[in-house]
Protein backbone atom coordinates (compact mmCIF):
# COMPACT_ATOMS: atom_id res chain seq x y z
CA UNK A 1 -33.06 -3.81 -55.37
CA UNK A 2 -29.38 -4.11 -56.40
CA UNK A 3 -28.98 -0.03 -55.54
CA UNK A 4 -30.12 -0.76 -52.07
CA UNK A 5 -28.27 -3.69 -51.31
CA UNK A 6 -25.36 -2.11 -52.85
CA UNK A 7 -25.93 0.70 -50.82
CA UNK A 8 -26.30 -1.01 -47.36
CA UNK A 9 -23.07 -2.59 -47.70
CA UNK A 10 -21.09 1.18 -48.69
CA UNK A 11 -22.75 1.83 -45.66
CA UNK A 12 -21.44 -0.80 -43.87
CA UNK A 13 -18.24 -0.09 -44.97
CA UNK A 14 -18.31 3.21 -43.84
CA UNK A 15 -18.39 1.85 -40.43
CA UNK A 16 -16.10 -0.54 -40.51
CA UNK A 17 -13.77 2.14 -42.14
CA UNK A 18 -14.37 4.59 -39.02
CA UNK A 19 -13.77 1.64 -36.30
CA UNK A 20 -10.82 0.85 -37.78
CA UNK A 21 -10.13 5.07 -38.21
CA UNK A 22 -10.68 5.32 -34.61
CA UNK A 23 -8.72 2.49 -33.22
CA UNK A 24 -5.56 3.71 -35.29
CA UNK A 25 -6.00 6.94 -33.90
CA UNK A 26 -5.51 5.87 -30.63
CA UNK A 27 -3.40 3.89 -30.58
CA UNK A 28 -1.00 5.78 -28.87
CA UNK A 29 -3.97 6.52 -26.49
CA UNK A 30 -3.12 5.16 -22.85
CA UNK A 31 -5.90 2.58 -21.24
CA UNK A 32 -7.57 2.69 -24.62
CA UNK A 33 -9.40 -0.49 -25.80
CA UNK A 34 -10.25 -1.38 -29.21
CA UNK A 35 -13.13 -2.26 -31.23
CA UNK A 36 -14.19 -4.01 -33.63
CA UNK A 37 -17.98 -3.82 -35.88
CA UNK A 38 -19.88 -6.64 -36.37
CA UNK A 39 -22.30 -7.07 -39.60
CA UNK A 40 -25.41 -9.55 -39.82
CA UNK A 41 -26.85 -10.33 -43.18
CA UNK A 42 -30.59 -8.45 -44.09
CA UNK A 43 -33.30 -11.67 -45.28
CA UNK A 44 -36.38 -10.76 -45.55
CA UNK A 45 -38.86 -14.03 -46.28
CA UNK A 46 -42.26 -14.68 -45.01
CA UNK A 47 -43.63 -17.88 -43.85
CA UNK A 48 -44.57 -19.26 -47.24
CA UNK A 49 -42.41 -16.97 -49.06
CA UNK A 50 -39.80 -18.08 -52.09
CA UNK A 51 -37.78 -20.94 -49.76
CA UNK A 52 -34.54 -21.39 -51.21
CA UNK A 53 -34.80 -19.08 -54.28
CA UNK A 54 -34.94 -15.88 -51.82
CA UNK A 55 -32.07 -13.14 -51.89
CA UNK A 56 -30.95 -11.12 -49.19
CA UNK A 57 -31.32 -7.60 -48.74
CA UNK A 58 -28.02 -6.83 -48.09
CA UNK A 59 -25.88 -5.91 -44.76
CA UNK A 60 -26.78 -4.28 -41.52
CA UNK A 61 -23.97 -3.24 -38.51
CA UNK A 62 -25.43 -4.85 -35.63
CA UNK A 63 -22.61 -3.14 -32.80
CA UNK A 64 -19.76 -2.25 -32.45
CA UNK A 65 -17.91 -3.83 -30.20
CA UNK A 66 -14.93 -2.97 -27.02
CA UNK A 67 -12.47 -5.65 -26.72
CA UNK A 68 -10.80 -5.49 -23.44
CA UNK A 69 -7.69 -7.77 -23.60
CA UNK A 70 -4.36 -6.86 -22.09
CA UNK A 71 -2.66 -4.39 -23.24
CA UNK A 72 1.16 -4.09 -22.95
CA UNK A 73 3.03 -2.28 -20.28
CA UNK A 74 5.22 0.32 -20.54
CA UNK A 75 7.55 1.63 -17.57
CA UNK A 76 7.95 5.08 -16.40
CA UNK A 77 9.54 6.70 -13.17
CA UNK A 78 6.28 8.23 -11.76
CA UNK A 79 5.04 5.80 -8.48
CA UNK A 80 1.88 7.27 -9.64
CA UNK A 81 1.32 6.07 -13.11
CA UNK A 82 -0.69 2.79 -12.25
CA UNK A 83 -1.81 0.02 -15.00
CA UNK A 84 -3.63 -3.32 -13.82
CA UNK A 85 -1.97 -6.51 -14.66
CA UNK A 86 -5.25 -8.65 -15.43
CA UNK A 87 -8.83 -7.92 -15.51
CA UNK A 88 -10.59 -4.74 -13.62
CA UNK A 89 -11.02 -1.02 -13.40
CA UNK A 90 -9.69 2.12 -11.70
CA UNK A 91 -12.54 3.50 -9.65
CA UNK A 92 -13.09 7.09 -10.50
CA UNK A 93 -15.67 9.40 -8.93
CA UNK A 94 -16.22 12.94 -9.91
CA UNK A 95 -18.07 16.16 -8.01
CA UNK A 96 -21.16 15.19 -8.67
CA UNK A 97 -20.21 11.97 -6.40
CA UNK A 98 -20.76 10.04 -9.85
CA UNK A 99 -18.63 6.52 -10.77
CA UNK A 100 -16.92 6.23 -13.61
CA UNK A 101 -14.23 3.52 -14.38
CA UNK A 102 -10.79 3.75 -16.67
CA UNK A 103 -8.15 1.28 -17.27
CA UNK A 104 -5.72 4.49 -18.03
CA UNK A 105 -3.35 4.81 -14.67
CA UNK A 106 -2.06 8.34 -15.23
CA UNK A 107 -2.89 9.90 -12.21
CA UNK A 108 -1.02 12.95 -10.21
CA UNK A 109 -1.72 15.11 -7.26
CA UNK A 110 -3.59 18.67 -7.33
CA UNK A 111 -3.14 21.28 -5.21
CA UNK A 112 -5.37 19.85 -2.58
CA UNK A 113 -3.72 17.18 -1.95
CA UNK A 114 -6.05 14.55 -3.70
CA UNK A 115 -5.01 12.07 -5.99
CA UNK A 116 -6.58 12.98 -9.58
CA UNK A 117 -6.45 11.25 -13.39
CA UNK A 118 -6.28 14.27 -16.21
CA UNK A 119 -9.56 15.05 -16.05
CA UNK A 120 -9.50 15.69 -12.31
CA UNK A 121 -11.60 12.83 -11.02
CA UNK A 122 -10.32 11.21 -8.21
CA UNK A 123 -8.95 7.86 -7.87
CA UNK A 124 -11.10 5.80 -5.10
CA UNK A 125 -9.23 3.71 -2.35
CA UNK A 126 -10.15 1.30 0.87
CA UNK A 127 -9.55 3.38 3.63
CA UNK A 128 -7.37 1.65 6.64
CA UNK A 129 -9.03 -0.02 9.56
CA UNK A 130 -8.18 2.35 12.90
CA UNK A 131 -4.76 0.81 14.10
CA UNK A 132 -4.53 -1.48 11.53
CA UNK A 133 -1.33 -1.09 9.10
CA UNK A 134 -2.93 -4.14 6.96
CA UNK A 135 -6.97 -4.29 6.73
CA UNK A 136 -8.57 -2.00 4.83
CA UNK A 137 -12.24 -1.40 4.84
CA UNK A 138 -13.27 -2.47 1.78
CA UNK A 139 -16.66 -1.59 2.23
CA UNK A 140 -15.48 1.75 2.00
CA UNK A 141 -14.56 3.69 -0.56
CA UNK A 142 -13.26 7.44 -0.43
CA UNK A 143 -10.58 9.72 -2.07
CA UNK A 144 -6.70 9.03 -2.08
CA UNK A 145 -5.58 12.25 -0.63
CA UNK A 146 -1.94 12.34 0.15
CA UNK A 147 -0.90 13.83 3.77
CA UNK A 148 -0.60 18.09 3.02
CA UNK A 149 1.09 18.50 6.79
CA UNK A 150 4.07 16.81 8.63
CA UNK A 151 3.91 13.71 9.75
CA UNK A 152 2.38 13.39 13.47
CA UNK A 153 5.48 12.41 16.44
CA UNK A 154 4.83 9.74 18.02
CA UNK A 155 6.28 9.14 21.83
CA UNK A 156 8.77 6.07 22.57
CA UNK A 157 6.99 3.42 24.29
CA UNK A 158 8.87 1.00 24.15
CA UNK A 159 12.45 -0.16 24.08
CA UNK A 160 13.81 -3.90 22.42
CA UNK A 161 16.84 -4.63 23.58
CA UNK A 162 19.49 -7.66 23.06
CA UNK A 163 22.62 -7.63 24.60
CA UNK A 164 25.75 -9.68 26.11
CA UNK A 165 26.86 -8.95 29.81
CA UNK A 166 30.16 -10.45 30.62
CA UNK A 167 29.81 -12.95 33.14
CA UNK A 168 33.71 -12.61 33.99
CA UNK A 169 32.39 -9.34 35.48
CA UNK A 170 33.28 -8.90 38.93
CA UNK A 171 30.43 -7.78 41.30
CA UNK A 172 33.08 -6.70 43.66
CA UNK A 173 34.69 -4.09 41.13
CA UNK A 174 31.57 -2.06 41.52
CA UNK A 175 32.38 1.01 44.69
CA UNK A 176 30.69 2.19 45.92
CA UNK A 177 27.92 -0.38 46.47
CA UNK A 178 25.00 2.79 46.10
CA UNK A 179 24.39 2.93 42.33
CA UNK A 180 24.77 6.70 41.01
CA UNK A 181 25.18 7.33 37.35
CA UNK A 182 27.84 10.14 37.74
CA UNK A 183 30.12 7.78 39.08
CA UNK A 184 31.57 5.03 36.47
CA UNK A 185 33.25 2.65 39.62
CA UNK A 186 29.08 2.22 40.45
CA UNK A 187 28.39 0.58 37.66
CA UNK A 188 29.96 -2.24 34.79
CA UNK A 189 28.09 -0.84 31.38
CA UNK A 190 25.86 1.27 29.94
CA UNK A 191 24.32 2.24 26.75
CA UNK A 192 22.36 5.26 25.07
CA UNK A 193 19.35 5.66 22.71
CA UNK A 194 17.52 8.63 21.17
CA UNK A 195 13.93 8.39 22.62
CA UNK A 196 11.26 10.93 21.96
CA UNK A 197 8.41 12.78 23.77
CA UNK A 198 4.75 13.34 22.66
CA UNK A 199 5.66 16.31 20.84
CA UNK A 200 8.47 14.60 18.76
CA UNK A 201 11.49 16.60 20.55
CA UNK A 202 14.42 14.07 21.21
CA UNK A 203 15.55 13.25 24.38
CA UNK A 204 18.78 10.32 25.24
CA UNK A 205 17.56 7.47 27.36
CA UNK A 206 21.06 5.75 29.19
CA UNK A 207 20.62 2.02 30.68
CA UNK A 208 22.98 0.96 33.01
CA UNK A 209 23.82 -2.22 33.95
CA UNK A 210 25.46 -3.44 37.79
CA UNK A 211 26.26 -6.86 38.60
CA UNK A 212 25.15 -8.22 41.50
CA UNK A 213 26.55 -10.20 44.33
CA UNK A 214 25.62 -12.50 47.23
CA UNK A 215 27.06 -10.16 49.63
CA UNK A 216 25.59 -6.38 48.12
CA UNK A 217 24.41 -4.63 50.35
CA UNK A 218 21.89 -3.27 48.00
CA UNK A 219 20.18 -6.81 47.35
CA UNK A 220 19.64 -7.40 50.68
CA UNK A 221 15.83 -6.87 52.00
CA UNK A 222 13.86 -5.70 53.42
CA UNK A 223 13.76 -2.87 50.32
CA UNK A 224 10.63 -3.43 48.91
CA UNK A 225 9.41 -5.40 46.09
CA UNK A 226 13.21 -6.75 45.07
CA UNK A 227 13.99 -10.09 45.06
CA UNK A 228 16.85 -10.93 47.20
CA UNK A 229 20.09 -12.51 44.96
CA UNK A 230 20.11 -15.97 44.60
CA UNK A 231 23.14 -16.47 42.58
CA UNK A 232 26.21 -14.42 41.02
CA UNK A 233 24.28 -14.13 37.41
CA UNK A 234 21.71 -11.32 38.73
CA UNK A 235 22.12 -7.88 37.21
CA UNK A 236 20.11 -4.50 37.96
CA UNK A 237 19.05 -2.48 34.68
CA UNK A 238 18.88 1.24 35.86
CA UNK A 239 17.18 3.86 33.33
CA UNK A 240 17.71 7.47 33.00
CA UNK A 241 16.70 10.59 30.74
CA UNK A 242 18.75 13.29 29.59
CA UNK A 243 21.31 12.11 32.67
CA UNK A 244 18.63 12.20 35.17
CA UNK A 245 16.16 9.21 37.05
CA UNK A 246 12.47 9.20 36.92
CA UNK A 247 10.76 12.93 37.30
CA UNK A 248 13.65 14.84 37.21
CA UNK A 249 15.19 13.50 40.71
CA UNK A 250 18.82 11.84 41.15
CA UNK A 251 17.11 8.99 43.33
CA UNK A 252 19.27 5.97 43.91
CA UNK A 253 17.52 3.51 42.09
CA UNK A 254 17.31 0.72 44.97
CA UNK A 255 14.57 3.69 46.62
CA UNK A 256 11.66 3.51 44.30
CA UNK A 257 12.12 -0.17 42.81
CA UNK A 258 8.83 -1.85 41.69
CA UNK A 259 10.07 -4.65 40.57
CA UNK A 260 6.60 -6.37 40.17
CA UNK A 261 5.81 -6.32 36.57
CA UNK A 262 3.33 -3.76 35.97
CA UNK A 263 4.23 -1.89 38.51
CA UNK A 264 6.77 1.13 37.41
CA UNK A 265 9.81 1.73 39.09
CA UNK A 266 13.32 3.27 38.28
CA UNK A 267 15.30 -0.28 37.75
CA UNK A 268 14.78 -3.77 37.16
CA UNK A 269 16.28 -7.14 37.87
CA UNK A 270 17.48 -9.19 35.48
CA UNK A 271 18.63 -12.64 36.00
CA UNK A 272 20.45 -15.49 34.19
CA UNK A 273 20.44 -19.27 34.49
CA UNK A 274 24.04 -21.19 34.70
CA UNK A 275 24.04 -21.35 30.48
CA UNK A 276 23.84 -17.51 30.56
CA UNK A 277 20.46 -17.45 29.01
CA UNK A 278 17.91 -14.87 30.10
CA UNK A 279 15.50 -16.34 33.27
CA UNK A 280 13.86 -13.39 34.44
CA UNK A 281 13.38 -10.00 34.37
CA UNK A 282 11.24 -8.83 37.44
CA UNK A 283 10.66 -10.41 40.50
CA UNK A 284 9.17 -14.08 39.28
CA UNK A 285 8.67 -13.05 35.61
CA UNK A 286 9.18 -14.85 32.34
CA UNK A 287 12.08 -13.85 29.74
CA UNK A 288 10.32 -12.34 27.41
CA UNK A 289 8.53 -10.22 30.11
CA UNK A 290 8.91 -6.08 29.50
CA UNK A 291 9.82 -3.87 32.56
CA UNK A 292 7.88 -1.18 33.10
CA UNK A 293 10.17 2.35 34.29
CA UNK A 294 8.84 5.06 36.20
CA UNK A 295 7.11 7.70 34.11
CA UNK A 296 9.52 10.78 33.25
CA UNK A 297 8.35 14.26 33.15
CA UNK A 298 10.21 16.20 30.23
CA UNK A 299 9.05 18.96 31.56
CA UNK A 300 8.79 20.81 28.38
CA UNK A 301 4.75 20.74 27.52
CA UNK A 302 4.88 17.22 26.36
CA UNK A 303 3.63 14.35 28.02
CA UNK A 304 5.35 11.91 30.64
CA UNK A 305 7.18 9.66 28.67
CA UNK A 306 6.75 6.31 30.08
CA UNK A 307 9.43 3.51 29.20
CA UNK A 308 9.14 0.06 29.12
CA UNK A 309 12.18 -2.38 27.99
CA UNK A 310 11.48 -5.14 26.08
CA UNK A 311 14.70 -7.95 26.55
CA UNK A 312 14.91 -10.29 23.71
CA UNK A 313 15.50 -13.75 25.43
CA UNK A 314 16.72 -14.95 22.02
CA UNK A 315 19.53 -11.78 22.28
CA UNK A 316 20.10 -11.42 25.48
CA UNK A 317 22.86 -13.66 27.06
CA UNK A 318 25.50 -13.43 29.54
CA UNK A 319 28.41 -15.28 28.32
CA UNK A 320 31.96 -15.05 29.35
CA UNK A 321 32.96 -12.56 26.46
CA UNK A 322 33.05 -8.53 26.17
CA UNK A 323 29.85 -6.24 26.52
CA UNK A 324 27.87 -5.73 23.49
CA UNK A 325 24.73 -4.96 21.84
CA UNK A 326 23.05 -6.83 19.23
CA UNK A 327 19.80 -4.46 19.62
CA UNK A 328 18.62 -1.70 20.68
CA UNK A 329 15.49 -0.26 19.24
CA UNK A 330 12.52 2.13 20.28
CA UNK A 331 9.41 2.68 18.42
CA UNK A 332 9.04 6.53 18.69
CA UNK A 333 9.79 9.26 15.72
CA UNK A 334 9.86 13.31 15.04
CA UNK A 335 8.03 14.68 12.99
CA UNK A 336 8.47 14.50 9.37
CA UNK A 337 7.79 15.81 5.83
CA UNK A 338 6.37 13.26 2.84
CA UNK A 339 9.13 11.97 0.94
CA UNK A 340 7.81 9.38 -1.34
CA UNK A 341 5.28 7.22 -1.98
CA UNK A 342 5.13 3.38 -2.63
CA UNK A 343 2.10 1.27 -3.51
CA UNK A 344 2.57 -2.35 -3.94
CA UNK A 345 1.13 -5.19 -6.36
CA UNK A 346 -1.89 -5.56 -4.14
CA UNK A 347 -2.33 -1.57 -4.55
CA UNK A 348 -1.73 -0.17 -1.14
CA UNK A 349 -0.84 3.11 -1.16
CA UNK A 350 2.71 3.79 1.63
CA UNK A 351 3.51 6.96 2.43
CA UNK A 352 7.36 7.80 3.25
CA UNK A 353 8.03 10.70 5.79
CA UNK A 354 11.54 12.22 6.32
CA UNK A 355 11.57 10.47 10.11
CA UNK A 356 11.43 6.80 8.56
CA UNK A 357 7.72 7.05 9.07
CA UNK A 358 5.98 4.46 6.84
CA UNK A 359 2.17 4.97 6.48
CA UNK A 360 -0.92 3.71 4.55
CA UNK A 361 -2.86 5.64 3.19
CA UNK A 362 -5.05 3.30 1.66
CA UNK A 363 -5.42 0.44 -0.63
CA UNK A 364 -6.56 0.97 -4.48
CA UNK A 365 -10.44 0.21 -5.27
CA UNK A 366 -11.27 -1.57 -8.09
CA UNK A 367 -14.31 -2.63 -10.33
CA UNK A 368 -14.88 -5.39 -12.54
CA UNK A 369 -18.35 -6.44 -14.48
CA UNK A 370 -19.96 -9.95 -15.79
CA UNK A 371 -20.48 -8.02 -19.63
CA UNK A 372 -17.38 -5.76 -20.11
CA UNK A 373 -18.59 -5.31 -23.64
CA UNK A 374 -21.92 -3.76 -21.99
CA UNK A 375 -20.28 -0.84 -20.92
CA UNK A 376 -21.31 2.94 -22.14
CA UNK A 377 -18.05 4.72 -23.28
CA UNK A 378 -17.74 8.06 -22.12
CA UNK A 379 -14.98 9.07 -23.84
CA UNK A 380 -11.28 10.16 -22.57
CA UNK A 381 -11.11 5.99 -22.07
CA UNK A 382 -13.82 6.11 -19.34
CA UNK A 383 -16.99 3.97 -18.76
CA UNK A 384 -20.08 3.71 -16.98
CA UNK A 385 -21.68 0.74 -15.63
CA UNK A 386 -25.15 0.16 -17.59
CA UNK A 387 -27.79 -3.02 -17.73
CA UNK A 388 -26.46 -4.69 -19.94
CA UNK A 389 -22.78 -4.26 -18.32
CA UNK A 390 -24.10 -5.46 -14.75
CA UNK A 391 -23.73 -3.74 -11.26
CA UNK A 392 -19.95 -3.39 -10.33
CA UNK A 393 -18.37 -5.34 -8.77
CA UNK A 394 -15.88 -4.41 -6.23
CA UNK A 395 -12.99 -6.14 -5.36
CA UNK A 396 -8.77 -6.32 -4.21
CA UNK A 397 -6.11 -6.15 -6.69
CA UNK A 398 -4.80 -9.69 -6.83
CA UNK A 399 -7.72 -11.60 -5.51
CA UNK A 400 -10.01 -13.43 -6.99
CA UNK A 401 -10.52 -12.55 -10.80
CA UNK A 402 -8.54 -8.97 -10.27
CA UNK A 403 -5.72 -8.15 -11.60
CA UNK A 404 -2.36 -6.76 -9.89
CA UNK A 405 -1.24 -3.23 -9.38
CA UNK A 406 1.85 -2.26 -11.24
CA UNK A 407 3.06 1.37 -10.29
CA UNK A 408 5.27 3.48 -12.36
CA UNK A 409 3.70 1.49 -15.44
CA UNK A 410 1.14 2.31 -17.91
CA UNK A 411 -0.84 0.19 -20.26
CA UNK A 412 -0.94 0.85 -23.68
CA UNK A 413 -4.28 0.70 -26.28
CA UNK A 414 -4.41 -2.74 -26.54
CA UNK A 415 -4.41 -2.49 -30.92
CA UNK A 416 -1.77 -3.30 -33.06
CA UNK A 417 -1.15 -1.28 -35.52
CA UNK A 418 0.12 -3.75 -38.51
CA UNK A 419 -3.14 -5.59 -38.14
CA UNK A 420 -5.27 -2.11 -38.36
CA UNK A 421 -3.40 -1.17 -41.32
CA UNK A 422 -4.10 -4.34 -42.66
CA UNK A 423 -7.78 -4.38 -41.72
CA UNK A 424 -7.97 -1.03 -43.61
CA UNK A 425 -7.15 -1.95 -46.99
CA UNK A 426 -9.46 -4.74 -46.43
CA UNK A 427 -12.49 -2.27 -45.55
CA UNK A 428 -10.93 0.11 -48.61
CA UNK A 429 -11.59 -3.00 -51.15
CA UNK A 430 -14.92 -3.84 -49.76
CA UNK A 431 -16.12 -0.23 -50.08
CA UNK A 432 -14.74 -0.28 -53.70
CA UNK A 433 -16.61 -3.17 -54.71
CA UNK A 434 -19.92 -2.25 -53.14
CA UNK A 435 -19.34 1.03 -55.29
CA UNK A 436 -18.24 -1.18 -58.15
CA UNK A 437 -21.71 -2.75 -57.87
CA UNK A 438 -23.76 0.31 -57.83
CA UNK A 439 -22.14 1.13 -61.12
CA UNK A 440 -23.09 -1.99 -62.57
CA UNK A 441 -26.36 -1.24 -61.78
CA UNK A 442 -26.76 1.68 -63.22
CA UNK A 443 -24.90 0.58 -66.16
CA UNK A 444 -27.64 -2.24 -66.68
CA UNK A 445 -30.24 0.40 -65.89
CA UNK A 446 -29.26 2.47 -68.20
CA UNK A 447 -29.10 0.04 -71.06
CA UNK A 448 -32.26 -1.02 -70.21
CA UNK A 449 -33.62 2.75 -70.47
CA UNK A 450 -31.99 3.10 -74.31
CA UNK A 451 -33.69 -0.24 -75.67
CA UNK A 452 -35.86 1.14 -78.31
């Protein structure tokens, strides 16, 4: 009985001696999680069997166990080496359209394009909701594939603008009264932006700006749809393209005014109260109203581009000091090339084009499970979801029991060496001893056999 008991425990030992092995071997492994064995005691006894005077059988490994705590983080310069700050797993899916899930965050991009650990399954994301910079569909889950083509142009819509006219302007300084853009005494100020067309070619969008007067000739009705001046602090906001009015025509702008919000025309009015803040732009509309320009034709295969101005009320003023601009912004770009990507602590993925183009591409899937421990290891510090493990559970980095996104980090085995090392000698004195034992066995044995 002493052979086998000694036995079970060098066997034991054994196991405890390749755990420990194992977790020193990787402990330079990235993502990698420890383990530990766990032993239970062999007692064999029946119901009406010796009671207290009964000896064990020896010891039995009853698992081995994964223990996934934290490990530390190390930094690195690659926006695509990921760890998770907290609980949770990468979501990994192969050809075969099989899950898998890895705490290691070394990921890179293949020649397609798609977003791949070192074993070439692909890391899972939320796709975006359509028009939506900031909901993902998380009910969704399909492969981070990075844009392989320029980034799409997108036509100028619209204009913001904030500005100062001088309200020591003189109404009168304007000659002739007929506004023309080729002729500086028409006009007190103007100001150019780069705009762009459907296609993403640039064109230069001018506004100028004409003080009104009581007495103008072109204020006066009946031309249609402009409210008549009521005061000195009335200005008319006059757009062109590439130093021409709406669809390619020099047309003096008082001709095709639709000063009606909504309806397009070549100018708009833009009046001021007595504390030079903005009242209206547009016949009876409220400061923060847009106006709405003709359409332009580029002629050039793109589409008309059609211009409306936003005026900030909080930026636009007409106090008594020199013409400026605060603002002056469109939302249009070229096209453009990826240059970089970002992904933030809640794991969306931005991607940088050359035009100042900011896109997402996605937002980071992960996994988490009620019995961690339950999970089959599949080796190359991947796992699979069994019965024991649970179903996974999806989730968002940073909410609820998930953990944050780090990127350009990497977490590191979560064993420390010192205390493996340490744990080793331990195991290499209980395996001596159980060996010890067997030799004391057969030592007694053997005396036994030479009684004579």
């Amino acid at each position: 009985m002493s052979f086998n008991i000694a036995l079970s425990g060098l066997r034991a030992t054994t196991s405890d001696l390749d755990t420990i092995s194992n977790n020193i071997a990787n402990v330079a492994t990235v993502g990698y999680k420890g383990s530990r064995t766990e032993f239970g005691d062999i007692f064999a006894n029946s119901a009406f069997g010796a009671g207290d005077t009964a000896i064990g059988n020896g010891v039995l490994l009853n698992r081995v166990a994964q223990q996934f705590s934290q490990g530390s983080l190390s930094f690195t310069d690659n926006s695509l080496d990921l760890a998770i700050s907290g609980q949770g797993f990468f979501v990994l899916e192969d050809e075969n359209a099989s899950m898998s899930y890895s705490r290691a965050g070394q990921f890179s991009v293949n020649k397609d394009g798609f977003v791949t650990n070192n074993q070439g399954l692909r890391l899972q994301t939320y796709p975006p909701r359509p028009n939506s910079d900031v909901d993902f569909q998380t009910g969704l889950m399909e492969d981070l594939r990075l844009p392989q083509s320029e980034g799409e142009p997108k036509a100028t819509g619209t204009i913001g603008a904030g500005l100062n006219l001088n309200a020591q302007d003189s109404a009168a300084a304007t000659q002739p009264f007929t506004f023309d853009p080729s002729d500086p005494r028409s006009y007190h100020h103007s100001s150019s932006t780069k705009i762009f067309d459907s296609l993403g070619r640039p064109h230069i969008e001018t506004m100028y700006f004409r003080k009104l007067s009581l007495d103008d000739p072109a204020a006066v009705p009946p031309i249609v749809n402009v409210p008549p001046v009521t005061n000195d602090n009335t200005w008319d906001a006059h757009v062109y393209l590439d130093g021409v009015g709406a669809e390619n025509e020099m047309i003096p702008a008082f001709q095709l005014d639709g000063v009606t919000p909504g309806v397009p025309g070549t100018t708009q009015r833009i009046v001021f109260n007595a504390n030079g803040e903005l009242q209206s732009v547009g016949a009876n509309a409220s400061p923060d109203s847009f106006s709405q320009y003709q359409a332009f034709n580029p002629q050039n295969g793109a589409d008309p581009i059609e211009i409306k101005v936003e005026f900030d009320p909080n930026q636009t003023t007409q106090f008594g000091s020199d013409y400026s601009v605060t603002k002056m912004e469109q939302d249009g770009f070229p096209p453009g090339n990826l240059s970089g990507l970002d992904i933030n602590a809640a794991g969306v993925v931005f991607a940088s084009f050359s035009n100042g183009n900011v896109v997402p591409l996605g937002k980071v899937a992960m996994a988490n499970f009620f019995n961690a421990q339950g999970l089959r290891q599949l080796g190359n510090t991947r796992w699979a979801e069994t019965g024991d493990s649970g179903a996974a559970q999806s989730g968002e980095a940073g909410k609820g029991n998930f953990g944050d996104i780090r990127s350009g980090a990497l977490e590191n085995a979560n064993v420390e060496l010192t205390e493996q090392l340490v744990k080793l000698i331990t195991a290499q004195r209980n395996y001596q001893a159980n060996a010890r034992a067997i030799e004391t066995s057969s030592t007694i044995t053997q005396t036994v056999i030479n009684i004579r």
